[in-house]
C-alpha atoms as a PDB file:
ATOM      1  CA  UNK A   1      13.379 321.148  54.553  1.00  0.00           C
ATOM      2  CA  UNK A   2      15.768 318.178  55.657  1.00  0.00           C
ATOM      3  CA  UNK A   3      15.872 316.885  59.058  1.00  0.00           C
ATOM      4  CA  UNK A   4      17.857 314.601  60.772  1.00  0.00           C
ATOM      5  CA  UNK A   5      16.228 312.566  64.192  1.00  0.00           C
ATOM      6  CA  UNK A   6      18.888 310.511  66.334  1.00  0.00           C
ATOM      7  CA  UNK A   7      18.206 308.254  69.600  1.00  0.00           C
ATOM      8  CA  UNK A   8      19.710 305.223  71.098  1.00  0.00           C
ATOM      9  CA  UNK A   9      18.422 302.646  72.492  1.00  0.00           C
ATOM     10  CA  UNK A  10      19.639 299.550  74.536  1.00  0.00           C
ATOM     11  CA  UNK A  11      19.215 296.638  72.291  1.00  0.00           C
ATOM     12  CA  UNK A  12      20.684 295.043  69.393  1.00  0.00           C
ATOM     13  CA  UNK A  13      19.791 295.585  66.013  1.00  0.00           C
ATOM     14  CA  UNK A  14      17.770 292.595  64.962  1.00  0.00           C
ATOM     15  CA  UNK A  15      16.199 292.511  68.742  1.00  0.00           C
ATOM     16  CA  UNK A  16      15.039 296.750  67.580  1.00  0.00           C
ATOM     17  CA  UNK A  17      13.629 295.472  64.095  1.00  0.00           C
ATOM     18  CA  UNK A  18      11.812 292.714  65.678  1.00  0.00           C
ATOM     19  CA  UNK A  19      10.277 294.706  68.195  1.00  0.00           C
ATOM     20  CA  UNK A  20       9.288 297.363  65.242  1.00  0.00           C
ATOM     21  CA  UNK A  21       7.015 295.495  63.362  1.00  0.00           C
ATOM     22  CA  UNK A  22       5.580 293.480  65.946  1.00  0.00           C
ATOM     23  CA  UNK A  23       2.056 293.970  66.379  1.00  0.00           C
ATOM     24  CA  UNK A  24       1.439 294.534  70.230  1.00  0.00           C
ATOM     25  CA  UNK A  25       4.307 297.008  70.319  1.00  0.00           C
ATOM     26  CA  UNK A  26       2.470 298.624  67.239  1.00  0.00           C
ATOM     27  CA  UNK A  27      -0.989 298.846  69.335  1.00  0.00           C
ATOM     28  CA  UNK A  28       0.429 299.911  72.595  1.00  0.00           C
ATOM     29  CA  UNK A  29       2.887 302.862  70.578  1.00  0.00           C
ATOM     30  CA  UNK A  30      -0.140 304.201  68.843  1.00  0.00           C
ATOM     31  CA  UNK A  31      -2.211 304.360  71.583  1.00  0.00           C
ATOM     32  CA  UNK A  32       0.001 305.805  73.852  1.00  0.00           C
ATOM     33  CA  UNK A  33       0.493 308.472  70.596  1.00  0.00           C
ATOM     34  CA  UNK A  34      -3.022 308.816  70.174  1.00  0.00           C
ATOM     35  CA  UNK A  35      -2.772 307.581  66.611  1.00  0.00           C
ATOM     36  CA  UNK A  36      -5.315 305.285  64.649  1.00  0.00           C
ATOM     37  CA  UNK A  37      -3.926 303.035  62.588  1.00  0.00           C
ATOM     38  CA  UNK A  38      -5.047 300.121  60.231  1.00  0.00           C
ATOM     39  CA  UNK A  39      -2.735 298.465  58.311  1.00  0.00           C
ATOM     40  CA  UNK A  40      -3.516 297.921  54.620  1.00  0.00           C
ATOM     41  CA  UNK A  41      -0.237 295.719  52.994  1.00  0.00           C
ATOM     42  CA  UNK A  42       2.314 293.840  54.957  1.00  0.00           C
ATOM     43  CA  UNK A  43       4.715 291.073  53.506  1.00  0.00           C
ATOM     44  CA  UNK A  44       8.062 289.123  54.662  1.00  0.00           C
ATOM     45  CA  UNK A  45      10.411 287.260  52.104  1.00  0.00           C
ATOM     46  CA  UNK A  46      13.269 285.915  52.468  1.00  0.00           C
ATOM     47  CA  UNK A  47      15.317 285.637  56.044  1.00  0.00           C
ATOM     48  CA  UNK A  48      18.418 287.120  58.098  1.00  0.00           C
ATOM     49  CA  UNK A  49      20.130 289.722  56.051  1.00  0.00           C
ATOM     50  CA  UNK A  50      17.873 288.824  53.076  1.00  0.00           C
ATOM     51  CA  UNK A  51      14.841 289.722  55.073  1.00  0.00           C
ATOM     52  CA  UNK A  52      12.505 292.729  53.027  1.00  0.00           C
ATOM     53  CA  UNK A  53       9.477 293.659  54.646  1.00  0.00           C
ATOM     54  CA  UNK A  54       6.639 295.941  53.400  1.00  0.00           C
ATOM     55  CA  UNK A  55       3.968 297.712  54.763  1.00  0.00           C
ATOM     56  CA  UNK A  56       1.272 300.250  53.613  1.00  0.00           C
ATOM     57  CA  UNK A  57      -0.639 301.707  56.660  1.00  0.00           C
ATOM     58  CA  UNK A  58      -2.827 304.389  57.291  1.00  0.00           C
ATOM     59  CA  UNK A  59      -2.382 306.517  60.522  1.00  0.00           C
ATOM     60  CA  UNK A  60      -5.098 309.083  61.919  1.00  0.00           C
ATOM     61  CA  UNK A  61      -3.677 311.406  64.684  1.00  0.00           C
ATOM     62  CA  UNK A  62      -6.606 311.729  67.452  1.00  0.00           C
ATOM     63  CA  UNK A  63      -5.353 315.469  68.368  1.00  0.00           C
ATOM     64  CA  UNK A  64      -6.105 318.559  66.521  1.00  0.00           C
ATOM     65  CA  UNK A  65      -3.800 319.545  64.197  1.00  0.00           C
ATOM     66  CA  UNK A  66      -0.976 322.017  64.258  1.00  0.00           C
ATOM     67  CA  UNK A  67      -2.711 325.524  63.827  1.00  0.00           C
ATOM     68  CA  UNK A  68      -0.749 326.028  60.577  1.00  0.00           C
ATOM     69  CA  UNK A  69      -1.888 322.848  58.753  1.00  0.00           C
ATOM     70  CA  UNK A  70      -5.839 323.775  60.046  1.00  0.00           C
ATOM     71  CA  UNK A  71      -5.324 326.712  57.239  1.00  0.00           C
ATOM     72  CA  UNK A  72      -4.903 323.914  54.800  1.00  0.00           C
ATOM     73  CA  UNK A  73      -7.432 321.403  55.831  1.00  0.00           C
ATOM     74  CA  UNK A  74     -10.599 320.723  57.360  1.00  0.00           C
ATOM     75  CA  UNK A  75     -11.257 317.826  59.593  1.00  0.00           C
ATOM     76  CA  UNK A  76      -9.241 315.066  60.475  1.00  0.00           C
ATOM     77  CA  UNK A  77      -5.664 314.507  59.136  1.00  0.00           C
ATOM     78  CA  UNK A  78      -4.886 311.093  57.967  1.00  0.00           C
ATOM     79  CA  UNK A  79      -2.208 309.903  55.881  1.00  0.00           C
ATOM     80  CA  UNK A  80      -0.826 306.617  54.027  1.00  0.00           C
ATOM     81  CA  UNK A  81       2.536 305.546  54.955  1.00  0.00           C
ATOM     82  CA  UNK A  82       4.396 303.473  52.734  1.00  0.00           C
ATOM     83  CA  UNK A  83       7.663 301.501  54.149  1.00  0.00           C
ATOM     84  CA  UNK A  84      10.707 299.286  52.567  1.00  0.00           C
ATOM     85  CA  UNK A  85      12.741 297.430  55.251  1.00  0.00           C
ATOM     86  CA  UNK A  86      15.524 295.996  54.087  1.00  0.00           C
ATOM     87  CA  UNK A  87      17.872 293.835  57.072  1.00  0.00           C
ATOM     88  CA  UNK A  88      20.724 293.699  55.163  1.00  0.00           C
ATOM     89  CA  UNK A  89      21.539 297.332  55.186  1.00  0.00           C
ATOM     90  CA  UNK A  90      19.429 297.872  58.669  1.00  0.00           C
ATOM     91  CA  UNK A  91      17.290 300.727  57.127  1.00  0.00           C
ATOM     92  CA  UNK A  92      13.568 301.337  56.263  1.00  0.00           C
ATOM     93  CA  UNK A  93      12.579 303.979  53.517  1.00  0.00           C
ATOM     94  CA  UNK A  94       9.425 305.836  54.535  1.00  0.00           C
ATOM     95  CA  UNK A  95       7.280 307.414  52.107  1.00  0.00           C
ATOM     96  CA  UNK A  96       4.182 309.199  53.678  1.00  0.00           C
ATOM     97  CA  UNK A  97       1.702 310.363  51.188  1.00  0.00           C
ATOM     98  CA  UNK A  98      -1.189 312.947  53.047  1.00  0.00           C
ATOM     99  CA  UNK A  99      -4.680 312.517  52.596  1.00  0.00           C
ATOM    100  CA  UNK A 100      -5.048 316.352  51.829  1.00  0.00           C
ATOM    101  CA  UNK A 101      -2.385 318.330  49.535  1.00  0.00           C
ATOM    102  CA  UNK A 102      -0.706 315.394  48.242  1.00  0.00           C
ATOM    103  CA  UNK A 103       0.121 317.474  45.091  1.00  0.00           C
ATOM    104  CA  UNK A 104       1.987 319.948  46.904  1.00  0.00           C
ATOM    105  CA  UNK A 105       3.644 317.901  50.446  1.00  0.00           C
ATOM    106  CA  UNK A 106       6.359 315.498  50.085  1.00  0.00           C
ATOM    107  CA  UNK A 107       6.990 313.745  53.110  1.00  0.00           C
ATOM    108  CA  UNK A 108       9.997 310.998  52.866  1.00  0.00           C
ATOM    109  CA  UNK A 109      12.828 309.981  54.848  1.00  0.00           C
ATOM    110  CA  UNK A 110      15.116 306.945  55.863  1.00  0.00           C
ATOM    111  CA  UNK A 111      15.320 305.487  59.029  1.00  0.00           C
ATOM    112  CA  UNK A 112      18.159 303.423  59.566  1.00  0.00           C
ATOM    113  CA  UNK A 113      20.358 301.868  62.379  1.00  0.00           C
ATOM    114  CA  UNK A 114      23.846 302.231  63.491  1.00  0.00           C
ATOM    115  CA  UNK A 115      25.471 299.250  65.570  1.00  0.00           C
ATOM    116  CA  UNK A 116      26.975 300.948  68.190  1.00  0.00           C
ATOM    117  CA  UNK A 117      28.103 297.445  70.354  1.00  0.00           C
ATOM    118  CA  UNK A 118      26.293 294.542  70.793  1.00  0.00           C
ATOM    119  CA  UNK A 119      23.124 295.752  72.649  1.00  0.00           C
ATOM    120  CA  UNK A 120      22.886 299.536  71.723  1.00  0.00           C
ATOM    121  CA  UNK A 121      22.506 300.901  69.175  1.00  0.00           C
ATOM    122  CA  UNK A 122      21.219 304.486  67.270  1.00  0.00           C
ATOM    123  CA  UNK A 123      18.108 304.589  65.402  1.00  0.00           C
ATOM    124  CA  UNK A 124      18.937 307.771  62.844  1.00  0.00           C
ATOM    125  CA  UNK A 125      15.815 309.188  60.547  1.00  0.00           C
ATOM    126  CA  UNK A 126      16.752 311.183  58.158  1.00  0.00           C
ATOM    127  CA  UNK A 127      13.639 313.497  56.474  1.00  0.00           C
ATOM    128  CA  UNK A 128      12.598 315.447  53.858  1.00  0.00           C
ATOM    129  CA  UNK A 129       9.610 317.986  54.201  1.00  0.00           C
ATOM    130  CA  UNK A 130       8.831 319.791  51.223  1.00  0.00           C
ATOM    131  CA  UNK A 131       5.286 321.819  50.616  1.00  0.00           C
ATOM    132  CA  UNK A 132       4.276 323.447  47.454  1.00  0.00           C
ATOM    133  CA  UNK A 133       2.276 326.068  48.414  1.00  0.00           C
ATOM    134  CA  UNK A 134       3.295 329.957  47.851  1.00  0.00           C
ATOM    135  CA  UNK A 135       3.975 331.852  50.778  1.00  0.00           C
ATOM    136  CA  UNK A 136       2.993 329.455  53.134  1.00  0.00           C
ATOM    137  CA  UNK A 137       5.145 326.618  52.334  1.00  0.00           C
ATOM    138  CA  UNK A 138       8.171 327.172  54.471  1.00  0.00           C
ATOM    139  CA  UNK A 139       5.929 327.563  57.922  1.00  0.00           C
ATOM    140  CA  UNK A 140       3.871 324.264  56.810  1.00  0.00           C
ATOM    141  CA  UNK A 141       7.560 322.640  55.960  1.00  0.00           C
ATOM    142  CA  UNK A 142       8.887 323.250  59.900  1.00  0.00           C
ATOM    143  CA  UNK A 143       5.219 323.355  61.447  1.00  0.00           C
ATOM    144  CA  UNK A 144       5.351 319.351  60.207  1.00  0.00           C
ATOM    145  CA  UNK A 145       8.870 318.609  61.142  1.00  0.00           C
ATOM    146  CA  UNK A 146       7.816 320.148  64.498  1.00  0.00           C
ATOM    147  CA  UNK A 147       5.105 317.555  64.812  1.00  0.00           C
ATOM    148  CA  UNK A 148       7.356 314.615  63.842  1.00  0.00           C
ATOM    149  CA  UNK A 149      10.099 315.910  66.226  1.00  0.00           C
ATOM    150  CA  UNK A 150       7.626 315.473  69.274  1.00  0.00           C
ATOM    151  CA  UNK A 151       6.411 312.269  67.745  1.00  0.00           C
ATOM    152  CA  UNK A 152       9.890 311.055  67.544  1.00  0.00           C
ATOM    153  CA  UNK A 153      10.727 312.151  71.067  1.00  0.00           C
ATOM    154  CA  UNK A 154       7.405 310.398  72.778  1.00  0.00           C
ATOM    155  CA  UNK A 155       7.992 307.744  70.669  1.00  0.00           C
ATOM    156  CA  UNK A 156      11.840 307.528  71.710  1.00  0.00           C
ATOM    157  CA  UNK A 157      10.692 306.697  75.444  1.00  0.00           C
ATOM    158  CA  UNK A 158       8.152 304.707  75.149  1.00  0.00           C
ATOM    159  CA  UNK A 159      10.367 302.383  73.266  1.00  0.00           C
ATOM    160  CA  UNK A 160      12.948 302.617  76.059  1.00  0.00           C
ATOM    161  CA  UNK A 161      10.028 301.910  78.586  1.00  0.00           C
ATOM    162  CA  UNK A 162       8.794 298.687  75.970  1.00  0.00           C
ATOM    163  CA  UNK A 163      12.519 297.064  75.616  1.00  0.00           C
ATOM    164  CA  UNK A 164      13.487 297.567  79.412  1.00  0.00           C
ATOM    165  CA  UNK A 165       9.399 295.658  80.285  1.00  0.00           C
ATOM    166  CA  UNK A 166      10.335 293.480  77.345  1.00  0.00           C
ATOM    167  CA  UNK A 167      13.642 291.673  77.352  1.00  0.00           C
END
């Protein structure tokens, strides 16, 4: 199943990125989304439009789990997310890899920015949900996408709320 997400937000471009993968943003947003996270890899080279950054984390959702994914999986629901920033063409690649299933969910998408005018611009993600299981997989494909959706949309104003208390 392919998805597409679209917001905007008040800011420029390299003012969004910086705020993305600063780490009090990072705490507050997963707390406020109930989320444990712990980040395993992160690196910067290079600078401006040469900037790459990577990250591995793992994120735990503190809420019970959508009732269709409790068919597949016992206890909590954690999963590794793996992301290439690259400034230069203002987009991250997201690969999320679950901790249950991994052989049969492919979670990936691209998150990218559009420059819309100097201080606003449209964060567009851009997702693939795929499960492998007979039967099933079609409900656990949009049951997913439904939890990113409401991720996406909590995480949409809080970020509005963080750049408007954080010029």
């Amino acid at each position: 199943m392919n998805y597409t997400i679209s917001d905007d937000f008040e800011t420029s471009a390299e003012r969004y990125w910086e705020m993305f993968f600063d780490d009090a943003y990072n705490e507050a947003l997963f707390k406020h989304l109930r989320i444990g996270r712990q980040v395993l890899e992160f690196s910067r080279e290079g600078e401006g439009d040469a900037l790459v950054i990577r990250r591995k984390q793992i994120l735990t959702p503190e809420r019970e789990a959508p009732k269709m994914l409790q068919k597949l999986v016992k206890g909590a629901i954690r999963y590794t997310e793996h992301n290439l920033f690259t400034a230069r063409d203002n987009r991250m690649t997201v690969e999320t890899i679950p901790g249950f299933g991994a052989d049969k969910l492919t979670t990936r998408g691209v998150y990218r920015l559009e420059v819309l005018g100097p201080n606003k611009v449209q964060r567009i993600f851009e997702g693939e949900c795929t499960c492998r299981v007979p039967l099933l997989g079609g409900k656990v494909e949009k049951a997913i996408v439904d939890e990113v959706r409401a991720s996406y949309r909590d995480t949409t104003e809080f970020t509005r709320r963080w750049l408007r208390a954080h010029p």
